[in-house]
Protein backbone atom coordinates (compact mmCIF):
# COMPACT_ATOMS: atom_id res chain seq x y z
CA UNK A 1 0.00 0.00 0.00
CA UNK A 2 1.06 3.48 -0.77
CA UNK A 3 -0.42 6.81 0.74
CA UNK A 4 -2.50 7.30 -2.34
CA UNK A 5 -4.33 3.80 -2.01
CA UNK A 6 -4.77 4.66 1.97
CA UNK A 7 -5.96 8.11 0.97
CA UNK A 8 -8.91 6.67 -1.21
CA UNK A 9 -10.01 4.30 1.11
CA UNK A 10 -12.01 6.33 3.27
CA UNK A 11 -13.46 3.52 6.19
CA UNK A 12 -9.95 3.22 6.18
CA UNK A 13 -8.68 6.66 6.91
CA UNK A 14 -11.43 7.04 9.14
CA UNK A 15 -10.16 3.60 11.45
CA UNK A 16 -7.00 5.48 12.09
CA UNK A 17 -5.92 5.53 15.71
CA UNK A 18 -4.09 8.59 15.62
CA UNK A 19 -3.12 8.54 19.25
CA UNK A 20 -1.96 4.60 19.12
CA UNK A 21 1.52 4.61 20.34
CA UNK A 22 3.92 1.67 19.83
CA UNK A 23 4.00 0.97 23.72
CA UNK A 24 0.08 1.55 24.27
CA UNK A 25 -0.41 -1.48 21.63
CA UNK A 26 1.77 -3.57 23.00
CA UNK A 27 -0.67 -3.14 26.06
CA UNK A 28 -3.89 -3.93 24.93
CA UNK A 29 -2.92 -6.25 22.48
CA UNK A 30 -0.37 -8.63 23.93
CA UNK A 31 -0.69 -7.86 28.13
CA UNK A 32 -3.91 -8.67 28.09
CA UNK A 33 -3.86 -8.36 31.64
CA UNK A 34 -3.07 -4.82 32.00
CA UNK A 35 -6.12 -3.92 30.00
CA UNK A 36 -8.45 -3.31 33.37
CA UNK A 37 -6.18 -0.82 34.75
CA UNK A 38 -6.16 2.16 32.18
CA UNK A 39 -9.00 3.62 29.70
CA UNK A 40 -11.79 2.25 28.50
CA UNK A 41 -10.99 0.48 25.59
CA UNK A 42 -10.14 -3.06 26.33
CA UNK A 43 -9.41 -6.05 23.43
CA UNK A 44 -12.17 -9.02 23.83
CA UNK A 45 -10.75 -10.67 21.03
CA UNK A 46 -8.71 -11.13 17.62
CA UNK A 47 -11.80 -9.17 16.04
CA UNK A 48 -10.47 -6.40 18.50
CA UNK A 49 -8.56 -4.00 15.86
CA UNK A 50 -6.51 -1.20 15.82
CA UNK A 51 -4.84 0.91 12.48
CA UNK A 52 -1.94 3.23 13.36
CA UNK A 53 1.36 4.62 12.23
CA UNK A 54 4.76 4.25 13.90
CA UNK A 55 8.06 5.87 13.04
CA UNK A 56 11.00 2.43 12.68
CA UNK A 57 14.40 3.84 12.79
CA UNK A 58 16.44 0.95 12.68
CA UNK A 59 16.70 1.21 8.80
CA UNK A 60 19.17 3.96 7.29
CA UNK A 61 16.71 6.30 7.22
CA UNK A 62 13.13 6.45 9.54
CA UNK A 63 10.24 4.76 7.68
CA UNK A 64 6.66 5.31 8.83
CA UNK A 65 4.88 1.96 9.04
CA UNK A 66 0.80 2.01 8.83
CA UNK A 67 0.09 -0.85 11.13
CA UNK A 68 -3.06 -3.21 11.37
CA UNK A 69 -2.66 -5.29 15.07
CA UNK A 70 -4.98 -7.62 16.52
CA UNK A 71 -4.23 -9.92 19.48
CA UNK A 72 -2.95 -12.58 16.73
CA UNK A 73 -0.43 -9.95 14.64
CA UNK A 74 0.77 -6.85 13.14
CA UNK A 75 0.49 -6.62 9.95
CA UNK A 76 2.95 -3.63 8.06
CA UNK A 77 0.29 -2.08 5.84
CA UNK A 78 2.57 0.45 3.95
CA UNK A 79 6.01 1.56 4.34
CA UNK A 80 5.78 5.29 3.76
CA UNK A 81 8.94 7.54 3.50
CA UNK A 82 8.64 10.83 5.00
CA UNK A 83 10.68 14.35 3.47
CA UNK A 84 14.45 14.20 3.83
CA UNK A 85 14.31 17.46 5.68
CA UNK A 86 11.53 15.98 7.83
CA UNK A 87 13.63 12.75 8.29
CA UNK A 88 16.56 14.88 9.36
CA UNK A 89 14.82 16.88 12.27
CA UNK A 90 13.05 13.70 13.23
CA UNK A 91 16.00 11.93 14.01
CA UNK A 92 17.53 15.28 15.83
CA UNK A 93 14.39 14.98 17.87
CA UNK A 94 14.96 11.51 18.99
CA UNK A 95 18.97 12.04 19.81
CA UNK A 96 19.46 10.04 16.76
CA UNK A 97 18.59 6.64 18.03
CA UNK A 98 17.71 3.84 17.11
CA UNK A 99 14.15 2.49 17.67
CA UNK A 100 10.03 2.49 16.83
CA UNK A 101 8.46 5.54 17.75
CA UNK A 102 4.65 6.82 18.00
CA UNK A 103 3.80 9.83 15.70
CA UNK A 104 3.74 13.02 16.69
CA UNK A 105 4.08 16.70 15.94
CA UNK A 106 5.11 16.96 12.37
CA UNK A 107 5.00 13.69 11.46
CA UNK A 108 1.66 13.27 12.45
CA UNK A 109 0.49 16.54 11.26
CA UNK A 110 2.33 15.58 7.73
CA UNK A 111 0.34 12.30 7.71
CA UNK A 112 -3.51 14.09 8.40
CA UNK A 113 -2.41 16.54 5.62
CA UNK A 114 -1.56 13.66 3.09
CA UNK A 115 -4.33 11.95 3.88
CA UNK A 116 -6.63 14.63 4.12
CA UNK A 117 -7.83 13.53 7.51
């Protein structure tokens, strides 16, 4: 998938979790457990699904991933590179390290505006 084939699916734009981080799925998707103690949102089952983005780092240069998880996988939608300028101050922003990061700030504001969300 590319961001045009994400833009023109609009129940699909519209199931975005924008404020999904990378840690928060980790939560309600594999420590099932944990799910009582925060929010209301808790995952009955592998119907239970979430679409978000996440910034991966460990390549040369950050990729943004558009994720589909349920309790059984995640599933790398579309590998989406961002501007080199953007990539640049991104990986100021995060000391340079390597890692998978939620989307924020510009990123995130980049992705509503190319997806006209």
């Amino acid at each position: 998938m590319q961001l045009e084939d994400i833009r023109k699916n609009r129940d699909l734009v519209n199931a975005i979790d924008w404020d999904m981080t990378p840690e928060e799925a980790v939560r309600l998707y594999l420590e099932w457990g944990n799910n009582w103690a925060r929010g209301n949102y808790v995952i009955r089952s592998k119907d239970d699904v979430s679409h978000y983005f996440v910034v991966n780092t460990w390549k040369e240069t950050p990729v943004i991933y558009f994720i589909r998880r349920n309790s059984d996988e995640a599933v790398e939608l579309a590998e989406i590179s961002m501007p080199q300028d953007m990539e640049k101050r991104f990986m100021k922003s995060v000391g340079n390290n390597k890692g998978v990061y939620a989307i924020e700030g510009e990123v995130k504001a980049w992705l509503k505006e190319q997806l006209q969300a």
